[in-house]
N, C-alpha and C. Protein backbone atom coordinates (compact mmCIF):
# COMPACT_ATOMS: atom_id res chain seq x y z
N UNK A 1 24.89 -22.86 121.01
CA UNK A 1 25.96 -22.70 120.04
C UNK A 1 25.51 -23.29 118.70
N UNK A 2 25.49 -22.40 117.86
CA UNK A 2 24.98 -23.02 116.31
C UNK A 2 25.70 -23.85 115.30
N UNK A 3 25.89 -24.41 115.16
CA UNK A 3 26.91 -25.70 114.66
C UNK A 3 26.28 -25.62 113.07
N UNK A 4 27.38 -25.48 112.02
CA UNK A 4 26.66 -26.01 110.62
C UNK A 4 27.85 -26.88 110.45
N UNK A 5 27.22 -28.11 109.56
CA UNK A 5 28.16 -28.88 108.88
C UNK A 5 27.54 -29.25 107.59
N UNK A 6 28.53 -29.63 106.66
CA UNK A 6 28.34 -29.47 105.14
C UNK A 6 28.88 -31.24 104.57
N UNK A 7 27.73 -31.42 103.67
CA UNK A 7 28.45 -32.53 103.65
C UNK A 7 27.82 -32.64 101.74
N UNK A 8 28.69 -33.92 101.38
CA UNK A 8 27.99 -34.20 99.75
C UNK A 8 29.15 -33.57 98.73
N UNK A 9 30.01 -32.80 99.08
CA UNK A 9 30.84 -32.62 98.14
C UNK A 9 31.37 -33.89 97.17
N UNK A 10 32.27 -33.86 96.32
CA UNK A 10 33.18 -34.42 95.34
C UNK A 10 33.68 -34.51 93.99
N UNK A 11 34.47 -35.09 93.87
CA UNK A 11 34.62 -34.95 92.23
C UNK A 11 33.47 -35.60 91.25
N UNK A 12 33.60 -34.48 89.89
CA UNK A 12 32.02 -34.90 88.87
C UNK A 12 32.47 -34.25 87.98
N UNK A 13 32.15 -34.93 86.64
CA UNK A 13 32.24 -34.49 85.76
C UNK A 13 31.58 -33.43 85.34
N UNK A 14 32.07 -32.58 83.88
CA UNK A 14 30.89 -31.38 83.80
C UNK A 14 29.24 -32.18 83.09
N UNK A 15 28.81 -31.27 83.49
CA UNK A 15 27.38 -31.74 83.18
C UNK A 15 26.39 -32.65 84.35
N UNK A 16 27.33 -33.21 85.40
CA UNK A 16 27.00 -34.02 86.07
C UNK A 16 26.14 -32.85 87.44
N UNK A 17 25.81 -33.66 88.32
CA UNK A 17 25.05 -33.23 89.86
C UNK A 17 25.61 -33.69 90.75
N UNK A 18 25.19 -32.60 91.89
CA UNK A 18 25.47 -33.03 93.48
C UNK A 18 24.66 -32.26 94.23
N UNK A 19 24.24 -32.82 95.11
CA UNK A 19 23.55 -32.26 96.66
C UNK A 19 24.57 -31.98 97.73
N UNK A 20 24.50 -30.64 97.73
CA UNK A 20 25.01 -30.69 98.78
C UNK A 20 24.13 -31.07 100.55
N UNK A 21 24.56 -31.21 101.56
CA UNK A 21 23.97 -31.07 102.34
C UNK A 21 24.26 -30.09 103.67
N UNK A 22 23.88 -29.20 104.64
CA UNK A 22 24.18 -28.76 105.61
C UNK A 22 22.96 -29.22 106.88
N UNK A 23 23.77 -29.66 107.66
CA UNK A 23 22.82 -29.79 108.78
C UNK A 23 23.57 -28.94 109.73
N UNK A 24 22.23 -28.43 110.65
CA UNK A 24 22.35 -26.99 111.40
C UNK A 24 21.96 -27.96 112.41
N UNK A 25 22.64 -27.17 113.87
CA UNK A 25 22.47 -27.77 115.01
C UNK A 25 22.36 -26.50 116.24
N UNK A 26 21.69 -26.80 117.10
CA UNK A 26 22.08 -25.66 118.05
C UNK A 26 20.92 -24.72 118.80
N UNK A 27 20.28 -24.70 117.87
CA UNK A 27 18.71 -23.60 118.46
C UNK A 27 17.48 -23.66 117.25
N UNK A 28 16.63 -23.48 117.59
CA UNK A 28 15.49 -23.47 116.40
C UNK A 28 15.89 -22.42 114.86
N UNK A 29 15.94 -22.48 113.99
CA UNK A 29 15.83 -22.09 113.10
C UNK A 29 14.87 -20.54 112.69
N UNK A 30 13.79 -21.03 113.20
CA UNK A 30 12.90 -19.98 112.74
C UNK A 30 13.08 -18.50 112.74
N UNK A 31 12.77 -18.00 111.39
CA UNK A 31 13.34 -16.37 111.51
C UNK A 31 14.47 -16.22 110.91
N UNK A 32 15.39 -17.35 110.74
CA UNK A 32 17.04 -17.53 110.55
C UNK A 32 16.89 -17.15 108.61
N UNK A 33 18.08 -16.67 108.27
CA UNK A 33 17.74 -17.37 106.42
C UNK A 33 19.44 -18.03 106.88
N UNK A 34 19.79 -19.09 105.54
CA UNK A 34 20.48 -19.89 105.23
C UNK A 34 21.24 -19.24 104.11
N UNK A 35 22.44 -19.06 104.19
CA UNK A 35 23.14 -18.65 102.69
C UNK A 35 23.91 -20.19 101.91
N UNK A 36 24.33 -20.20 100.80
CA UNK A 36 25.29 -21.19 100.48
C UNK A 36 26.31 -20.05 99.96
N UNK A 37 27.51 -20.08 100.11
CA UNK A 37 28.24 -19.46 99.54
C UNK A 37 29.51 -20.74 98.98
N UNK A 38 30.34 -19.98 97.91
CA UNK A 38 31.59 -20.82 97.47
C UNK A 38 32.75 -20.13 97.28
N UNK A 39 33.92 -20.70 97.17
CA UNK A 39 35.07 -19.82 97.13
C UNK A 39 36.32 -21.08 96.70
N UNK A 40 36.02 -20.13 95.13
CA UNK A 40 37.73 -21.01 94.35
C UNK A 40 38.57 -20.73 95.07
N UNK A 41 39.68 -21.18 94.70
CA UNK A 41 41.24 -21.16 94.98
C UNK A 41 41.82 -19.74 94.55
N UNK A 42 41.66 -18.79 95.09
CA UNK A 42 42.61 -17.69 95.19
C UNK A 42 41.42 -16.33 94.79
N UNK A 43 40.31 -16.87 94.55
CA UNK A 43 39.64 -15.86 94.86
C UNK A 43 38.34 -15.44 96.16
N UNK A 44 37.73 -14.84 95.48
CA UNK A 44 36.96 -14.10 97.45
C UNK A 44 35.79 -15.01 97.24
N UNK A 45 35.45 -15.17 98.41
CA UNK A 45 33.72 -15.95 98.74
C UNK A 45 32.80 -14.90 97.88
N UNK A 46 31.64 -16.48 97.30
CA UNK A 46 30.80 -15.47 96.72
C UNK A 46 29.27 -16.02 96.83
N UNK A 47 28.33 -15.61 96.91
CA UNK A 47 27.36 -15.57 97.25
C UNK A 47 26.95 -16.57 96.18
N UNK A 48 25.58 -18.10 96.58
CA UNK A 48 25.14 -18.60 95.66
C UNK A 48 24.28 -18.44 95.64
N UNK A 49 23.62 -18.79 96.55
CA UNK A 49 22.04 -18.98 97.29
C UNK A 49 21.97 -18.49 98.50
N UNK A 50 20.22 -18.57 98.86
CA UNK A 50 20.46 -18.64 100.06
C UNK A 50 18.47 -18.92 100.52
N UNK A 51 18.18 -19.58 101.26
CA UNK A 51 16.84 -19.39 101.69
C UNK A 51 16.69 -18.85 103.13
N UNK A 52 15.32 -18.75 103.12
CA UNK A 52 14.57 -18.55 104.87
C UNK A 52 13.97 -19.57 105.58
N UNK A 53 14.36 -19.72 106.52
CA UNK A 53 13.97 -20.75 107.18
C UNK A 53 12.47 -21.22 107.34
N UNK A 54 11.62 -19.85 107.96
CA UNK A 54 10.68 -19.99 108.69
C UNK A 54 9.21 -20.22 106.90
N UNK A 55 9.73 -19.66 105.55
CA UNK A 55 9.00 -19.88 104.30
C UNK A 55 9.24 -20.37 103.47
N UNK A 56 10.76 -20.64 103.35
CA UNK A 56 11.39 -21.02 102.25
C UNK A 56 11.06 -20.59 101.33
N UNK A 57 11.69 -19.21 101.08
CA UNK A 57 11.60 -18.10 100.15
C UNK A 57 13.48 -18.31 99.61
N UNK A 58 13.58 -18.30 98.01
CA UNK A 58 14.97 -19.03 97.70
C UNK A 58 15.30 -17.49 96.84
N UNK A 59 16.68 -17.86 97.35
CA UNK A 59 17.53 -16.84 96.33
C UNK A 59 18.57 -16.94 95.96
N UNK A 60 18.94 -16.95 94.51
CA UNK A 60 19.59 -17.28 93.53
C UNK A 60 20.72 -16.16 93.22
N UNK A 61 22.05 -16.45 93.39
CA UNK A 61 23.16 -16.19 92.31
C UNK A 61 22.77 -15.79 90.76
N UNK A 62 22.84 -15.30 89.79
CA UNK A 62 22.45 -15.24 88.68
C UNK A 62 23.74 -16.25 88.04
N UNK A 63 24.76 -16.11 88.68
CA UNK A 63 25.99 -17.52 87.51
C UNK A 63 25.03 -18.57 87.79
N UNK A 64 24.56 -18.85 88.82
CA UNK A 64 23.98 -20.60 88.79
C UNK A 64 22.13 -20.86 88.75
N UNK A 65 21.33 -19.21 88.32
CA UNK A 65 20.38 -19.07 88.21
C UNK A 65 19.75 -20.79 87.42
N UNK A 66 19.20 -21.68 87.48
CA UNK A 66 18.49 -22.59 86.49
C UNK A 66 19.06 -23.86 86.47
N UNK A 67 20.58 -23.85 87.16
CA UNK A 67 20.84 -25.07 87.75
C UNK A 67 21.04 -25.20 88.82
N UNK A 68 20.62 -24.40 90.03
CA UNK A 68 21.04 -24.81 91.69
C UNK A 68 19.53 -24.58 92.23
N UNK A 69 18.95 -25.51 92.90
CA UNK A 69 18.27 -25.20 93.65
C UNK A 69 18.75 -25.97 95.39
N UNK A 70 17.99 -24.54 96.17
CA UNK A 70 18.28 -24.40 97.73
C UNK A 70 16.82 -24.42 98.35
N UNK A 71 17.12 -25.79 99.11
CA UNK A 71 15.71 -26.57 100.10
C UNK A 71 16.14 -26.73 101.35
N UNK A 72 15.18 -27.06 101.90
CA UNK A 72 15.02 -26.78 103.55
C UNK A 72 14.52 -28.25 103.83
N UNK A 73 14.31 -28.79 104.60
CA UNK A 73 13.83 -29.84 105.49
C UNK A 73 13.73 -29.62 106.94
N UNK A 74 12.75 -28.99 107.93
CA UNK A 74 12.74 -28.58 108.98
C UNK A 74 12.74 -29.75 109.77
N UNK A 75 12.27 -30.70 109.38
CA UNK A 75 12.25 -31.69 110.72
C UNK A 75 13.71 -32.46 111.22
N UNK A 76 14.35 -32.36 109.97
CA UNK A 76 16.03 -32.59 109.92
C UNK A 76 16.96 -31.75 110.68
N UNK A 77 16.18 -30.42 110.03
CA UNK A 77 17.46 -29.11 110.44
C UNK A 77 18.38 -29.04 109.30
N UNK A 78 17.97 -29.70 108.25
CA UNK A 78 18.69 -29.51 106.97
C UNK A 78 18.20 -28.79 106.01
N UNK A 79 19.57 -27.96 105.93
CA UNK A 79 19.46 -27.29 104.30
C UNK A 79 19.98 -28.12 103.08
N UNK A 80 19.44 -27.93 101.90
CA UNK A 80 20.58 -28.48 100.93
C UNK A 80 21.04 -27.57 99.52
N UNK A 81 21.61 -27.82 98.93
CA UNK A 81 21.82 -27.75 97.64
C UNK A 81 22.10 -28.31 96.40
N UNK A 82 20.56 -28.71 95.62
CA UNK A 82 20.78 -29.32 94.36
C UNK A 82 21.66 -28.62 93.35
N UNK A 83 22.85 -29.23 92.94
CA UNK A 83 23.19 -28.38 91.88
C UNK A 83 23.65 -29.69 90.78
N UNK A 84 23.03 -29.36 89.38
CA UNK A 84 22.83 -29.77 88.30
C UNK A 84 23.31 -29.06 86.80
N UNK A 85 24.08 -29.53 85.83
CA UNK A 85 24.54 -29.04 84.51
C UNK A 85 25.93 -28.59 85.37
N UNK A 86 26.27 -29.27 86.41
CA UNK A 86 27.63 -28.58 86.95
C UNK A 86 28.83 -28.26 85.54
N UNK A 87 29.73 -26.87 86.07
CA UNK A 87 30.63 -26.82 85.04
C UNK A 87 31.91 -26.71 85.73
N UNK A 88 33.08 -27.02 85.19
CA UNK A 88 34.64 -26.46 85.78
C UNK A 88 34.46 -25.37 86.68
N UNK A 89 33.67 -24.16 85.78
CA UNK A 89 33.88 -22.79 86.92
C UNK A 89 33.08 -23.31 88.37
N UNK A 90 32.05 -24.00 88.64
CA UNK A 90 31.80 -24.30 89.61
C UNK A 90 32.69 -25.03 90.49
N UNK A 91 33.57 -25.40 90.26
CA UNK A 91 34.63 -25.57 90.97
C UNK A 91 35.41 -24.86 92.47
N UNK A 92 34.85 -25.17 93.81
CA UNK A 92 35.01 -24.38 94.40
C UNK A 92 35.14 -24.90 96.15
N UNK A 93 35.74 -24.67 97.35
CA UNK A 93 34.88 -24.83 98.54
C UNK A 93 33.33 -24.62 98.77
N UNK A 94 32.48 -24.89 99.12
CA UNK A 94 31.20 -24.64 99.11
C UNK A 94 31.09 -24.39 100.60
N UNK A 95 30.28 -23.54 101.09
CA UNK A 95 30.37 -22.85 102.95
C UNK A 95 28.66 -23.05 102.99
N UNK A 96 27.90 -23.53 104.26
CA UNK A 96 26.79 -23.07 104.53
C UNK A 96 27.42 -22.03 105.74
N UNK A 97 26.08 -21.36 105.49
CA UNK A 97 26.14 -19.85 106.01
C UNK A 97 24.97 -19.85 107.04
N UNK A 98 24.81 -19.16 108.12
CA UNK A 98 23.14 -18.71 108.61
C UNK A 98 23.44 -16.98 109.04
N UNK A 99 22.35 -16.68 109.80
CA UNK A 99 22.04 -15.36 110.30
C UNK A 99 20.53 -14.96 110.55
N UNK A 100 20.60 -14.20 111.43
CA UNK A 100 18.87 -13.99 111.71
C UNK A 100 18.27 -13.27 111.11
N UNK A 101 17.52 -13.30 110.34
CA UNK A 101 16.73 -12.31 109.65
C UNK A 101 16.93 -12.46 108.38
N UNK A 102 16.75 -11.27 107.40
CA UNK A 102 16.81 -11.65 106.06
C UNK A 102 18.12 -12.11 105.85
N UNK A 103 17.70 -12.91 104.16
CA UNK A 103 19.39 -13.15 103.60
C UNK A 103 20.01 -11.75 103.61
N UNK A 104 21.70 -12.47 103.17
CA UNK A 104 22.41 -11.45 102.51
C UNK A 104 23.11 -12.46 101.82
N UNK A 105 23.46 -11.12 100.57
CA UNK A 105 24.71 -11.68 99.66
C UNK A 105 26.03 -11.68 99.48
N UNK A 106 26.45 -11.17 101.10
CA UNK A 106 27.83 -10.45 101.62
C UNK A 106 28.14 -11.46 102.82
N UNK A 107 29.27 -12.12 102.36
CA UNK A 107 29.66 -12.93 103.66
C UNK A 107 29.70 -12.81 104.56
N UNK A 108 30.84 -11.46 104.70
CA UNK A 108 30.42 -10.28 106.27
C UNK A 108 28.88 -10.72 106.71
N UNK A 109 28.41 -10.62 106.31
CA UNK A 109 26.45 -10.29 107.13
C UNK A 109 26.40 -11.99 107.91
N UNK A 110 26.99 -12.95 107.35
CA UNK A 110 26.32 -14.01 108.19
C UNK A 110 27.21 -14.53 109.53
N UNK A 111 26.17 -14.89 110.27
CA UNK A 111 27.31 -15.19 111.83
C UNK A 111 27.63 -16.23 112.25
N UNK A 112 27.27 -17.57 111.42
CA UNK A 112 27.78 -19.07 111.61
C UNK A 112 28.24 -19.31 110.14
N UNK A 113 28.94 -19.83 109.99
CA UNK A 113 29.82 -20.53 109.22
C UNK A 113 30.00 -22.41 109.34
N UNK A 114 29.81 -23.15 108.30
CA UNK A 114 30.04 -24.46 108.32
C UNK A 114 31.62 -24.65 107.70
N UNK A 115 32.15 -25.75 107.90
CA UNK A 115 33.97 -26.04 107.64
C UNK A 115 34.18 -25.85 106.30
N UNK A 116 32.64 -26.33 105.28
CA UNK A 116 33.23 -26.13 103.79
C UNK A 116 33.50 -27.71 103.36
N UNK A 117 32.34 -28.07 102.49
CA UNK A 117 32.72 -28.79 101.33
C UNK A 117 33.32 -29.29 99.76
N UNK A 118 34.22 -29.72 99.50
CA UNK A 118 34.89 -29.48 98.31
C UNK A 118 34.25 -30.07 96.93
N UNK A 119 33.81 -28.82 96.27
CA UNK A 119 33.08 -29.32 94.70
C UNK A 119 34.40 -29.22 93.63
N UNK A 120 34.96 -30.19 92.93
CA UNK A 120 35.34 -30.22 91.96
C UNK A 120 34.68 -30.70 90.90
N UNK A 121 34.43 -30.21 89.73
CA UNK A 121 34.13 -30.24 88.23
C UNK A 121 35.33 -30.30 87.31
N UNK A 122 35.03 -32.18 86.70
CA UNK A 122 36.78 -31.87 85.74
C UNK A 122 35.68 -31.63 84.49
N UNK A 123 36.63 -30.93 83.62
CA UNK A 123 36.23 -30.92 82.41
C UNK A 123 36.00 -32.15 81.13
């Protein structure tokens, strides 16, 4: 059973940083990619990032292209997410995601889900 949990959220000012963290539990990784997705208050999940497990090959959102970067740590089982120059619109639940094989940028496509960490950005 594949277990994600998300951790590192909180409140930050704009301009400020946070890591997020997800640790994956459950079966080997390899082959898997990792999505990060987020989702404000009243609108739909949306794709941020996302890497591959087995190369760590990263892929980028174009809203957060130059301030988010998405890393791996295999001996952990952790994914993370640096995100830096945070703004208000980043403001959001934050979800780690997995699935076997390539990413996607469609929530539908991934088949574990983590509970969701809360990023607020005050202005």
């Amino acid at each position: 059973q594949v277990q994600l949990v998300e951790s590192g959220g909180g409140l930050v000012q704009a301009g400020g940083s946070l890591r997020l963290s997800c640790a994956a539990s459950g079966r080997t990784f390899s082959g898997w990619s990792m999505g990060w997705f987020r989702q404000a208050q009243g609108k739909e999940r949306e794709f941020v990032a996302a890497i591959t497990w087995s190369y760590g090959i990263t892929y980028y959102a174009d809203s957060v292209k130059g301030r988010v970067t998405v890393s791996r740590y295999n001996d952990k089982n952790t994914v993370y997410l640096q995100m830096n120059s945070l703004k208000p619109e980043d403001t959001a639940v934050y979800f780690c995601a997995a699935r076997w094989g390539r990413y996607y940028t469609v929530p539908s496509e991934y088949e574990y889900w983590g509970q969701g960490t809360q990023v607020t950005v005050s202005a």
